[in-house]
Every structure is written in structure tokens, then in C-alpha cells.
PDB file of N, CA and C in Angstrom:
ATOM      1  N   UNK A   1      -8.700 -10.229 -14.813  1.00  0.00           N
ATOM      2  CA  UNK A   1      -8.437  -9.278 -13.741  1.00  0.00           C
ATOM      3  C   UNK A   1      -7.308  -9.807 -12.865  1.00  0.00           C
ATOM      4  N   UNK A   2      -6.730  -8.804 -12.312  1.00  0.00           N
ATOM      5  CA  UNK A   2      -4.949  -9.290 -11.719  1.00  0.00           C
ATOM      6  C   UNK A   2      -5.932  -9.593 -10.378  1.00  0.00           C
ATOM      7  N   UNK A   3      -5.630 -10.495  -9.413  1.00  0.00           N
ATOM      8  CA  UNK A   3      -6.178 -10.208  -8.412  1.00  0.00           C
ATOM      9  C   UNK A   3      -5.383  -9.872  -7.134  1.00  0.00           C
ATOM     10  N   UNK A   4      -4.312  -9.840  -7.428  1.00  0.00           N
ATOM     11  CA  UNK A   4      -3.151  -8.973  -6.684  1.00  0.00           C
ATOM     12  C   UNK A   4      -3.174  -8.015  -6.303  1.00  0.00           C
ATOM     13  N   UNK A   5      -2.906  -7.155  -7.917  1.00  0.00           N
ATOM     14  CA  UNK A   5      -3.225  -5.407  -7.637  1.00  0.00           C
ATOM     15  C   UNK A   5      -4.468  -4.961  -8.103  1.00  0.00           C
ATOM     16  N   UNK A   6      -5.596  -5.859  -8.270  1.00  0.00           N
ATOM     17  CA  UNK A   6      -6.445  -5.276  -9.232  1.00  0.00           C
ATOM     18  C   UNK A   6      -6.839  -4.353 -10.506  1.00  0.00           C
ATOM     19  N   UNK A   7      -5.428  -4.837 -11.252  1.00  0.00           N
ATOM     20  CA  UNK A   7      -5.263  -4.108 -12.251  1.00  0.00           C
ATOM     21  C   UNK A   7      -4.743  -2.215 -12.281  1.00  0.00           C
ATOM     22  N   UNK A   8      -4.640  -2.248 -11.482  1.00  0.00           N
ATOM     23  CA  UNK A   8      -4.020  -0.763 -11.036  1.00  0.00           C
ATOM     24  C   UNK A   8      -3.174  -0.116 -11.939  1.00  0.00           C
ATOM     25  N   UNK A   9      -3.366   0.912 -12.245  1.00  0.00           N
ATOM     26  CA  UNK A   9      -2.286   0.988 -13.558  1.00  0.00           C
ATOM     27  C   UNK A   9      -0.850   1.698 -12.823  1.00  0.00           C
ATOM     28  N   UNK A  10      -1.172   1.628 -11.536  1.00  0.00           N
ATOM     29  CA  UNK A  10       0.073   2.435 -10.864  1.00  0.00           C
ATOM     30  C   UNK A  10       0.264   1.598  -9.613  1.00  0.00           C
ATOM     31  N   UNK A  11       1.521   1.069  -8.971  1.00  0.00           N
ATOM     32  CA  UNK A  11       1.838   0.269  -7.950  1.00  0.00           C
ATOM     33  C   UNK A  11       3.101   1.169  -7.367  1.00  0.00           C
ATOM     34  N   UNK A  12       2.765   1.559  -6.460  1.00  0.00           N
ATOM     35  CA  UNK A  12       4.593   1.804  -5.272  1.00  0.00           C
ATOM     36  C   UNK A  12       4.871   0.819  -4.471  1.00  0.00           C
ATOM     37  N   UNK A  13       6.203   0.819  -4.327  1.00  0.00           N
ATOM     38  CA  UNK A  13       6.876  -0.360  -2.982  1.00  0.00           C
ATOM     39  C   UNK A  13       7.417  -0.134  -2.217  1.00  0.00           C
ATOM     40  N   UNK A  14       7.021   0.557  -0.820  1.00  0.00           N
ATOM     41  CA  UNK A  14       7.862   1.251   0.202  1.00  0.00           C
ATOM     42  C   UNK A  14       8.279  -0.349   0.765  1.00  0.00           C
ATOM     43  N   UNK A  15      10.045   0.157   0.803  1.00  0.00           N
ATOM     44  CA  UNK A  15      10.308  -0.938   1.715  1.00  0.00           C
ATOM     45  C   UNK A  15      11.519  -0.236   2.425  1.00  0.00           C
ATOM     46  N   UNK A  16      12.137  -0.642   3.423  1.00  0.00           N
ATOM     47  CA  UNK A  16      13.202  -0.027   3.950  1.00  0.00           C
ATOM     48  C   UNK A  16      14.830  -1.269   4.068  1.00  0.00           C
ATOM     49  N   UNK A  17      15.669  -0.450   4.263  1.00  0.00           N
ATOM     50  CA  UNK A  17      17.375  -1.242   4.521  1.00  0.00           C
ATOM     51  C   UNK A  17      16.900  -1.730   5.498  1.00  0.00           C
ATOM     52  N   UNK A  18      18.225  -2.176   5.783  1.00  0.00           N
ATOM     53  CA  UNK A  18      18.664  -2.914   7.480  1.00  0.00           C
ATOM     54  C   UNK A  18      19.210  -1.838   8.321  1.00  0.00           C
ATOM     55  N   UNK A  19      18.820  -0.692   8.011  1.00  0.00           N
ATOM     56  CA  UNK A  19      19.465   0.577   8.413  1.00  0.00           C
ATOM     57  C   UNK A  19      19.006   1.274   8.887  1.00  0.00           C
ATOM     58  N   UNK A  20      17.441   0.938   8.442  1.00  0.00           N
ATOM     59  CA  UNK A  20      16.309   1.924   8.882  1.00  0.00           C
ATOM     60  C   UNK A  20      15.300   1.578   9.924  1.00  0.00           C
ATOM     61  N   UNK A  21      14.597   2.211  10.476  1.00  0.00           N
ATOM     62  CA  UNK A  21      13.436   2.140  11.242  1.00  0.00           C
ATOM     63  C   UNK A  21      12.297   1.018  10.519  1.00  0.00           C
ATOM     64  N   UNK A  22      12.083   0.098  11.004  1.00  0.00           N
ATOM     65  CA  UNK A  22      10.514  -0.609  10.646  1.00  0.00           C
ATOM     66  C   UNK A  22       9.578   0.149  10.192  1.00  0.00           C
ATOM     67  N   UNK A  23       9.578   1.358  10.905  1.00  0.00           N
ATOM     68  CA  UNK A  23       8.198   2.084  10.352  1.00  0.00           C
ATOM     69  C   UNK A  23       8.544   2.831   9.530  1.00  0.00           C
ATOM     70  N   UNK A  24       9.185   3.239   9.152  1.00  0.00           N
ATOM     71  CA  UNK A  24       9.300   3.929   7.780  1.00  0.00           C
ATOM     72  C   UNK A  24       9.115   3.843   6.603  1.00  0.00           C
ATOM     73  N   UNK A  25       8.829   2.864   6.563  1.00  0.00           N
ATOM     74  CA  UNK A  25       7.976   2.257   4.540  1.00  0.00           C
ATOM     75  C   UNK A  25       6.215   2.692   5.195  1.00  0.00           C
ATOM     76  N   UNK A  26       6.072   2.558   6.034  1.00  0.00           N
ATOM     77  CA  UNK A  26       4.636   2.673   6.838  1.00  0.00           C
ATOM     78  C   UNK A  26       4.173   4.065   6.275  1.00  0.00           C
ATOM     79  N   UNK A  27       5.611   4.994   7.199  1.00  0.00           N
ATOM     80  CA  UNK A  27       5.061   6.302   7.123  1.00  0.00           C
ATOM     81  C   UNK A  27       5.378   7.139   5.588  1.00  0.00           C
ATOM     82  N   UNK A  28       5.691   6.337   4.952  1.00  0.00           N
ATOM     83  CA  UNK A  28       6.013   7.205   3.298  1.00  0.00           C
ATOM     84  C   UNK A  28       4.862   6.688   2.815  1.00  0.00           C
ATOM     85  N   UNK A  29       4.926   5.185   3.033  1.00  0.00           N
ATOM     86  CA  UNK A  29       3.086   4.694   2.490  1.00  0.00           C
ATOM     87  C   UNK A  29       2.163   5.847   3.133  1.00  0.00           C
ATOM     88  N   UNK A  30       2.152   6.170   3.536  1.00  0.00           N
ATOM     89  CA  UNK A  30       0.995   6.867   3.849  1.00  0.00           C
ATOM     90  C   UNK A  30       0.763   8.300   3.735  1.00  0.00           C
ATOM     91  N   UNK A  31       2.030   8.803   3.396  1.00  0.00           N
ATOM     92  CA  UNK A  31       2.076   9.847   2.896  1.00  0.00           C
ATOM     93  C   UNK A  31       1.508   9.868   1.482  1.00  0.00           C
ATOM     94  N   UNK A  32       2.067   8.845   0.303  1.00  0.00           N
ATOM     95  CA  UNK A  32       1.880   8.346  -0.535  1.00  0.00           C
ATOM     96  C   UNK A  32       0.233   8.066  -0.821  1.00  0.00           C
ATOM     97  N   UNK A  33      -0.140   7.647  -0.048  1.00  0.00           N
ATOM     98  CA  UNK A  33      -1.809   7.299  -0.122  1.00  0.00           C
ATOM     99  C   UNK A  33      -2.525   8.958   0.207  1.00  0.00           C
ATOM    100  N   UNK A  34      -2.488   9.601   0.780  1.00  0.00           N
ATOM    101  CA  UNK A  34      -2.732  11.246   1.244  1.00  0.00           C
ATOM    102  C   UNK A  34      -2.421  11.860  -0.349  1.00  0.00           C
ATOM    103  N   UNK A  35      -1.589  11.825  -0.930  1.00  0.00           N
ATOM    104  CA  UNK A  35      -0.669  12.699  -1.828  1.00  0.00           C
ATOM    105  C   UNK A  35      -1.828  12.094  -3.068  1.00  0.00           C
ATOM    106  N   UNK A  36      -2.118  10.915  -3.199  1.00  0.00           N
ATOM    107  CA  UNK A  36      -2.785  10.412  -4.471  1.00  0.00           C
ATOM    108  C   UNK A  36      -4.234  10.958  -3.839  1.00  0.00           C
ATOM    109  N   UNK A  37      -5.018  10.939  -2.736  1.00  0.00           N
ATOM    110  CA  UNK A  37      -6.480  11.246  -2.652  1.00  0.00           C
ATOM    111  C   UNK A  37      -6.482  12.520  -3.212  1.00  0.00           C
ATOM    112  N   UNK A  38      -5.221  13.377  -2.592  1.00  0.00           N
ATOM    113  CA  UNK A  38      -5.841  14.755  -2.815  1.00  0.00           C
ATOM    114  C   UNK A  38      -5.598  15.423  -4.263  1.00  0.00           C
ATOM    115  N   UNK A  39      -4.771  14.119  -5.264  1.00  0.00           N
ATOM    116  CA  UNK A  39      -5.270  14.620  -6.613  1.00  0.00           C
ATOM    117  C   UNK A  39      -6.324  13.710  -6.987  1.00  0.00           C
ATOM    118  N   UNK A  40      -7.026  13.159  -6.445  1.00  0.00           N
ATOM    119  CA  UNK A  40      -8.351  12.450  -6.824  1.00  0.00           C
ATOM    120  C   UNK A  40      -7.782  11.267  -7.014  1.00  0.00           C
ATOM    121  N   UNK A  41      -6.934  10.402  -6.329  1.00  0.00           N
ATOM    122  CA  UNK A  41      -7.182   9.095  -7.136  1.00  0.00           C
ATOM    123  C   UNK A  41      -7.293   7.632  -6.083  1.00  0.00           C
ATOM    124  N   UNK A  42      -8.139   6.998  -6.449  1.00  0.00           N
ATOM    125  CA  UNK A  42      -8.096   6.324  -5.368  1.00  0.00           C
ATOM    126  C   UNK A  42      -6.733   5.360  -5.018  1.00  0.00           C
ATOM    127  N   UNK A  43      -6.782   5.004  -3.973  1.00  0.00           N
ATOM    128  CA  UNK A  43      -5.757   4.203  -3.374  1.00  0.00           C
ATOM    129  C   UNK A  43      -6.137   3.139  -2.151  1.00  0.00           C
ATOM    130  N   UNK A  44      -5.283   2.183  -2.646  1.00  0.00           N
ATOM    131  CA  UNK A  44      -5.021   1.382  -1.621  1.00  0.00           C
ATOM    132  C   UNK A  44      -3.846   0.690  -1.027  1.00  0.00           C
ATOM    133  N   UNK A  45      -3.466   0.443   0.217  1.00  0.00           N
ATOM    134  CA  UNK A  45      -2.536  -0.203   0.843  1.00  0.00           C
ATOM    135  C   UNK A  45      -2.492  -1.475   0.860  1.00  0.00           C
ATOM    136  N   UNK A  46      -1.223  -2.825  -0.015  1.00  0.00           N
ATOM    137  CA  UNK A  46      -1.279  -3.897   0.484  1.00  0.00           C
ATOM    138  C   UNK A  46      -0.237  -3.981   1.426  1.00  0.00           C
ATOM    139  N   UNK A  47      -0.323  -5.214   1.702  1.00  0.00           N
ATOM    140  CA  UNK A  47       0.575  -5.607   2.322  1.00  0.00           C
ATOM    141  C   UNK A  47       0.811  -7.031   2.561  1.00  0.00           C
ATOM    142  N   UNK A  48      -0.042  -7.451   2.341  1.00  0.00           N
ATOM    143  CA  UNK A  48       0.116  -9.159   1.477  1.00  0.00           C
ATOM    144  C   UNK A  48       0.688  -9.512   0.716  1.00  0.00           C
ATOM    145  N   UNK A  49       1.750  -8.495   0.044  1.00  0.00           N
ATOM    146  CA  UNK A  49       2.400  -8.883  -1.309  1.00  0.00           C
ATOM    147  C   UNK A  49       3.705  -9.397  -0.875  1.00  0.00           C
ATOM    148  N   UNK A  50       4.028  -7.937   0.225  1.00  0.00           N
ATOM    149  CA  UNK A  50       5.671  -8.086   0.883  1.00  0.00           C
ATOM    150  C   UNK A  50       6.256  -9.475   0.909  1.00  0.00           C
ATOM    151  N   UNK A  51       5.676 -10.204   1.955  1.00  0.00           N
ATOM    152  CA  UNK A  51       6.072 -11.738   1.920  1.00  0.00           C
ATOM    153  C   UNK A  51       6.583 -12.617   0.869  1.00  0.00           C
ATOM    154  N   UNK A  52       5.700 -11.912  -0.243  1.00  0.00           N
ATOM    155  CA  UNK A  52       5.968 -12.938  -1.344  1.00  0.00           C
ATOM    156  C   UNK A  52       7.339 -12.338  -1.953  1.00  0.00           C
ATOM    157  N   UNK A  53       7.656 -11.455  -1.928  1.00  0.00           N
ATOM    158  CA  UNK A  53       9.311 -11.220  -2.893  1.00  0.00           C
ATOM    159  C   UNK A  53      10.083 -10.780  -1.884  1.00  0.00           C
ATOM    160  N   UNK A  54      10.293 -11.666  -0.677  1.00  0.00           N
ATOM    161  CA  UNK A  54      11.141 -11.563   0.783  1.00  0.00           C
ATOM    162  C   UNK A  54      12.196 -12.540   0.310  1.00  0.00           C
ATOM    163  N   UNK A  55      11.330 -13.981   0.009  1.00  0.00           N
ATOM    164  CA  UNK A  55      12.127 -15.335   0.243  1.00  0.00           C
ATOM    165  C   UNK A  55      11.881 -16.421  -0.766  1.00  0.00           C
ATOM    166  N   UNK A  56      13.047 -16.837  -1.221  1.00  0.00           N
ATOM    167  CA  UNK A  56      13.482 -17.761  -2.181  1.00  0.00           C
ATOM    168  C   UNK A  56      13.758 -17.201  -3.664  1.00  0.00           C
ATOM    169  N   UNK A  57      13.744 -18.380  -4.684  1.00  0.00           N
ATOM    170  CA  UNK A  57      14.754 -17.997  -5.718  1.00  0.00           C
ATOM    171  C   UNK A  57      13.948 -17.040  -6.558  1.00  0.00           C
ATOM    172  N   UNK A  58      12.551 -17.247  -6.855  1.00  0.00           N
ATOM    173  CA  UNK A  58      12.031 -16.432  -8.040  1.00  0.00           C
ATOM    174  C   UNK A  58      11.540 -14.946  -6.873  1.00  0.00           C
ATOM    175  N   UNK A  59      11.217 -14.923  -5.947  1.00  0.00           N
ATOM    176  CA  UNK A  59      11.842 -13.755  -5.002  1.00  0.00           C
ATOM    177  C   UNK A  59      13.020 -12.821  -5.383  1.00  0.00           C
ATOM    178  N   UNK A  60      14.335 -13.478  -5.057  1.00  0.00           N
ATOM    179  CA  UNK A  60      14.771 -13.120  -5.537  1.00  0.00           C
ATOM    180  C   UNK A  60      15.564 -12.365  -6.425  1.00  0.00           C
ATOM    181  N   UNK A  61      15.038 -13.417  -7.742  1.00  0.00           N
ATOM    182  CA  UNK A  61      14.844 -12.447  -9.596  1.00  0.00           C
ATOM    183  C   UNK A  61      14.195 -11.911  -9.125  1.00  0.00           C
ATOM    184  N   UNK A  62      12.855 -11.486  -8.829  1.00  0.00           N
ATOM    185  CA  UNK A  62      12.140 -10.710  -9.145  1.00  0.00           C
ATOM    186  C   UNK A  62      12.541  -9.403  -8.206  1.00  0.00           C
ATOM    187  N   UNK A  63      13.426  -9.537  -7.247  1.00  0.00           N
ATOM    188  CA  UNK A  63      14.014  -7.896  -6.768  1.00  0.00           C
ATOM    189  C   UNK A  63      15.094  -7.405  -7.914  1.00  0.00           C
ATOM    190  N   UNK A  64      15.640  -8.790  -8.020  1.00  0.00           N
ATOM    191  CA  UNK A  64      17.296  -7.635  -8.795  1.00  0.00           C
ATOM    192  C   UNK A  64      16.405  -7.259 -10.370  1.00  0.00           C
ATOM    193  N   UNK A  65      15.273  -8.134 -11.035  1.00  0.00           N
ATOM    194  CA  UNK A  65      14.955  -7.735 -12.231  1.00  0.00           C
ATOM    195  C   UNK A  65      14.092  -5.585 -11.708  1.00  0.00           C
ATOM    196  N   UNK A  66      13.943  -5.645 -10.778  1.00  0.00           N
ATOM    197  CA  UNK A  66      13.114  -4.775 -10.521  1.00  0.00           C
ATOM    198  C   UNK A  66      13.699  -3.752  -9.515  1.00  0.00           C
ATOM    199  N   UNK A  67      15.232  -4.065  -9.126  1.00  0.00           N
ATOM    200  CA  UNK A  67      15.935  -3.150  -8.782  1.00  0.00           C
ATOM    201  C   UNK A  67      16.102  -2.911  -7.606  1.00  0.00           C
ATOM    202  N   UNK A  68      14.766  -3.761  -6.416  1.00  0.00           N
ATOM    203  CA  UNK A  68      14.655  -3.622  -5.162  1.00  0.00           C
ATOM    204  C   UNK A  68      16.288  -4.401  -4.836  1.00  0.00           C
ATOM    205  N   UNK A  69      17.162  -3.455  -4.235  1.00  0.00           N
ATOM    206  CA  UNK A  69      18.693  -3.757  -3.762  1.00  0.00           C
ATOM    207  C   UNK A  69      18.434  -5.039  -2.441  1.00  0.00           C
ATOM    208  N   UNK A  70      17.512  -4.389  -1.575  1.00  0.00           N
ATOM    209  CA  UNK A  70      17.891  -5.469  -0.134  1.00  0.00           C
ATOM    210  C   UNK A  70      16.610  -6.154   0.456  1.00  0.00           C
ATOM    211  N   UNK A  71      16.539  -7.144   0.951  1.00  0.00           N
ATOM    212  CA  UNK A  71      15.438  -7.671   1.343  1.00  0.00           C
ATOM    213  C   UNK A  71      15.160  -7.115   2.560  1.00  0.00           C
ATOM    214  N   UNK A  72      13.580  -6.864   2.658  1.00  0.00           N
ATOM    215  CA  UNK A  72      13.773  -5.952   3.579  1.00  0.00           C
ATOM    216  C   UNK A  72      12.584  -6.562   4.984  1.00  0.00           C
ATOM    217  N   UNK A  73      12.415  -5.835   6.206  1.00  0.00           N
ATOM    218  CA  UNK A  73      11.565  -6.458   7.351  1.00  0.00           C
ATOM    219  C   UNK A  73      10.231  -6.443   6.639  1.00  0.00           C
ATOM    220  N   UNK A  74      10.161  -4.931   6.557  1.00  0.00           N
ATOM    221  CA  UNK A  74       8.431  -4.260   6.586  1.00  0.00           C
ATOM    222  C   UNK A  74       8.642  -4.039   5.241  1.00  0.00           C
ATOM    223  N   UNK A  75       7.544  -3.982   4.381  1.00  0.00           N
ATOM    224  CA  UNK A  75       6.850  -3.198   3.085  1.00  0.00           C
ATOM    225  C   UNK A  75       5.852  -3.062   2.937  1.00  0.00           C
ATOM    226  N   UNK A  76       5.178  -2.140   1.945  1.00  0.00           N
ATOM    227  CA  UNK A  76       3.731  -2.009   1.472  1.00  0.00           C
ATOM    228  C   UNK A  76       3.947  -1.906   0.078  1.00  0.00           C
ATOM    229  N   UNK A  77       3.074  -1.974  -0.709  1.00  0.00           N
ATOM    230  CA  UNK A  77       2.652  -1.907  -1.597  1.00  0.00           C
ATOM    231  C   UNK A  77       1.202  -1.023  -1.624  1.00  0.00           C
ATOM    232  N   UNK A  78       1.539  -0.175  -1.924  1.00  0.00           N
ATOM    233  CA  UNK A  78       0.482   1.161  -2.413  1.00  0.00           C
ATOM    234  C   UNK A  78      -0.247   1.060  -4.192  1.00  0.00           C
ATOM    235  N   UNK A  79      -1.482   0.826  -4.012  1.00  0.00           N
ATOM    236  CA  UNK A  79      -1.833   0.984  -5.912  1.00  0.00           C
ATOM    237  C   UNK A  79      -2.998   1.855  -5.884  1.00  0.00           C
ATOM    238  N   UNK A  80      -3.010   2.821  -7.221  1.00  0.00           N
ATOM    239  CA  UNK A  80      -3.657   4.206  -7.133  1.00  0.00           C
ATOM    240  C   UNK A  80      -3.782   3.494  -8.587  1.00  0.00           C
ATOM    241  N   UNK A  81      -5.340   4.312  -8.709  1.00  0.00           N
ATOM    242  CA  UNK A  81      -6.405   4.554  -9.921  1.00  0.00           C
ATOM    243  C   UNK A  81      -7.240   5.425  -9.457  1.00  0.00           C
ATOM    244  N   UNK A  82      -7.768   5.564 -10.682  1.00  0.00           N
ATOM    245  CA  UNK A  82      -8.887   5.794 -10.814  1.00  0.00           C
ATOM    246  C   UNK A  82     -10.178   5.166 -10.276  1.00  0.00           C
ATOM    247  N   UNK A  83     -10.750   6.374  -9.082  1.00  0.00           N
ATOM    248  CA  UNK A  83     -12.158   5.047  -8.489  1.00  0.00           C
ATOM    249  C   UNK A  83     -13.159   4.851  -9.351  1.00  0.00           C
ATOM    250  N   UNK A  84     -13.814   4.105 -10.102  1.00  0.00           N
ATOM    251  CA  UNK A  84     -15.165   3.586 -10.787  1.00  0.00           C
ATOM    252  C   UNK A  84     -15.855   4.282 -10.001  1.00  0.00           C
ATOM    253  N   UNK A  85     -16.454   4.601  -8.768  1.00  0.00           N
ATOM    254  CA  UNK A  85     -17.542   5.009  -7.695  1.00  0.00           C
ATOM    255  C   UNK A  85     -17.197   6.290  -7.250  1.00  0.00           C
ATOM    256  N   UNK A  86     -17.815   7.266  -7.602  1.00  0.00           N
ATOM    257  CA  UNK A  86     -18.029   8.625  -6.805  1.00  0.00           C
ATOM    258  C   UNK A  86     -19.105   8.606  -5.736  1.00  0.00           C
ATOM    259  N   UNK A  87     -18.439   9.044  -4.431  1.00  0.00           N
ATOM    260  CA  UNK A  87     -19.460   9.584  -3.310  1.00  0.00           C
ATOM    261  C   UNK A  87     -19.648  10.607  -3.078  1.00  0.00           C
ATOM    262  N   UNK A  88     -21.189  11.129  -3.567  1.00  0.00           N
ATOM    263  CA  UNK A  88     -21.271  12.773  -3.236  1.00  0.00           C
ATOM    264  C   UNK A  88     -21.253  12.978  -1.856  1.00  0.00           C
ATOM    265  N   UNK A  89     -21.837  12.004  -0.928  1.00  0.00           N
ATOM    266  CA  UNK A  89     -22.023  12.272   0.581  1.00  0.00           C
ATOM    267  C   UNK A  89     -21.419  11.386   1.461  1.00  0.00           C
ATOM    268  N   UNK A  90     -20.582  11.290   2.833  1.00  0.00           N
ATOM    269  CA  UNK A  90     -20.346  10.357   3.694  1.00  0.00           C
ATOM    270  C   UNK A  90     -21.616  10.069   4.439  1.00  0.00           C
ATOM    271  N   UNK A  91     -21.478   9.151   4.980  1.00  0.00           N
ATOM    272  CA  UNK A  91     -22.558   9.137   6.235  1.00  0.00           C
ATOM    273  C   UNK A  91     -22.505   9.873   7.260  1.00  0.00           C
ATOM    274  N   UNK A  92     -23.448  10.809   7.996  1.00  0.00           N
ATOM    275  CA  UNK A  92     -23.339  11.365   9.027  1.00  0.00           C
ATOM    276  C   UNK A  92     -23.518  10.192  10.417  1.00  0.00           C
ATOM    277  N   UNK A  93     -22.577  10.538  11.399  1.00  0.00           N
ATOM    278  CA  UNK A  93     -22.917   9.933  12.452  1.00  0.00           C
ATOM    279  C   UNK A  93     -22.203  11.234  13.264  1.00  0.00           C
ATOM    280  N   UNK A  94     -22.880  10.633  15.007  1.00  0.00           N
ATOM    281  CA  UNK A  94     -22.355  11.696  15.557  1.00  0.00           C
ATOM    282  C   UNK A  94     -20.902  10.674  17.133  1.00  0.00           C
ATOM    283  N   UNK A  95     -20.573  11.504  16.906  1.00  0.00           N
ATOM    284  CA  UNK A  95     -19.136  10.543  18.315  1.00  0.00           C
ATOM    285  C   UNK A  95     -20.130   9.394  18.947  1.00  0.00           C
ATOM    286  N   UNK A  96     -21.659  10.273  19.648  1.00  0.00           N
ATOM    287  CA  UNK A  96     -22.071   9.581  20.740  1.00  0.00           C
ATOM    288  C   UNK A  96     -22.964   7.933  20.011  1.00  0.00           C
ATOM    289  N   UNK A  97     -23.030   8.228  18.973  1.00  0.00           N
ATOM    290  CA  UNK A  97     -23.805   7.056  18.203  1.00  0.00           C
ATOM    291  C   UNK A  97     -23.295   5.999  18.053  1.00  0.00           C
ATOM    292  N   UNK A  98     -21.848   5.924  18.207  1.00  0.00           N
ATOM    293  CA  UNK A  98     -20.427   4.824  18.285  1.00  0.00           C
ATOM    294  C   UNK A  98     -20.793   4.053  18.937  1.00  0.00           C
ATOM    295  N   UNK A  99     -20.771   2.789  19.001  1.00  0.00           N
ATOM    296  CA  UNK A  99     -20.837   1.696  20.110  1.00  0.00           C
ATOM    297  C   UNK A  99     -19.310   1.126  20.153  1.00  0.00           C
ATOM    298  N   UNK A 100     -18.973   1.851  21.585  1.00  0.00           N
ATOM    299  CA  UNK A 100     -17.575   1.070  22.054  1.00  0.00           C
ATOM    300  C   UNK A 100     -17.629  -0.164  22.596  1.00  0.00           C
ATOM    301  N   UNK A 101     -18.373  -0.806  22.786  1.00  0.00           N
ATOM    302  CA  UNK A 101     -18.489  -2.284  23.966  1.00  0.00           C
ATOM    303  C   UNK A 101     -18.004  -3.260  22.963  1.00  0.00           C
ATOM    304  N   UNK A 102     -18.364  -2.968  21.607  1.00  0.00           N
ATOM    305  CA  UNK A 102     -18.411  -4.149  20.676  1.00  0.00           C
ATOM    306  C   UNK A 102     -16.675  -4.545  20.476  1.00  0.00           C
TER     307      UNK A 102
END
């Protein structure tokens, strides 16, 4: 098992230029994560990965082998499958049942 992407058979890499807004790999990630639920598939957001293909040599290779042009501030890494676990029901709670103090 990858323990990276968890085997995901699908990975995206929002990252942005030196041109762009910080938040903008944010807000396509997340469009991106919306766009995969509502054809059923699960998803998740890393973001632990970014760091690692920012800085140094096998960094790097591994942008120009993979096409990423510029090193960038912010990224995510988005990976969509298929969920193993169907939930027929959420949990009901109601606003007032929240404990804010914590």
C-alpha cells in the first residue's frame, strides 16, 4: 500500500506561479473535491506532499519529469477513488448540542 496517496488511482496537483494569489490552488482544490463527491467518488485533500517536490535535486526531476513548470508557495494534492464504505445515514445532531467551550 502507497502510504502517500493510498493507492488512489487518481491524484491532482493544484499549485500556482509567482503570479498568482496563494489561495488559488486552495480554491480549485476544492472545487475539485465538490466536482468528484457529486459523481460519487471519494476524495481527499493532501497537503503534506507539496513540501516534498518544492526543494532540492530529485524535487526537482521530479517537476520537469512531470511537467510541473515553476516551484510554487502553496499546493494540494487532491486523490479521488472509489470509497470501500457507504453511509446510508449521517448523524443527526442539532446546532444547540455543539459544545463551543471545548
Amino acid at each position: 500500500m502507497n502510504a502517500v496517496t493510498y493507492d488512489a488511482p487518481l491524484a491532482l496537483y493544484f499549485y500556482g506561479s509567482a503570479y498568482c494569489d496563494p489561495a488559488d490552488p486552495i480554491v480549485a482544490a476544492t472545487y475539485a473535491m465538490l466536482a468528484g463527491e457529486a459523481l460519487g467518488l471519494g476524495t481527499c485533500m493532501l497537503g503534506g506532499i507539496h513540501p516534498l517536490i518544492q526543494q532540492g535535486r530529485k524535487a526537482k526531476a521530479f517537476r520537469e519529469a512531470h511537467g510541473i513548470r515553476s516551484a510554487s508557495r502553496e499546493g494540494l494534492f487532491v486523490i479521488f477513488g472509489y470509497p470501500r464504505l457507504r453511509y446510508h445515514q449521517g448523524i443527526r445532531r442539532t446546532f444547540a448540542s455543539i459544545d463551543w467551550a471545548r
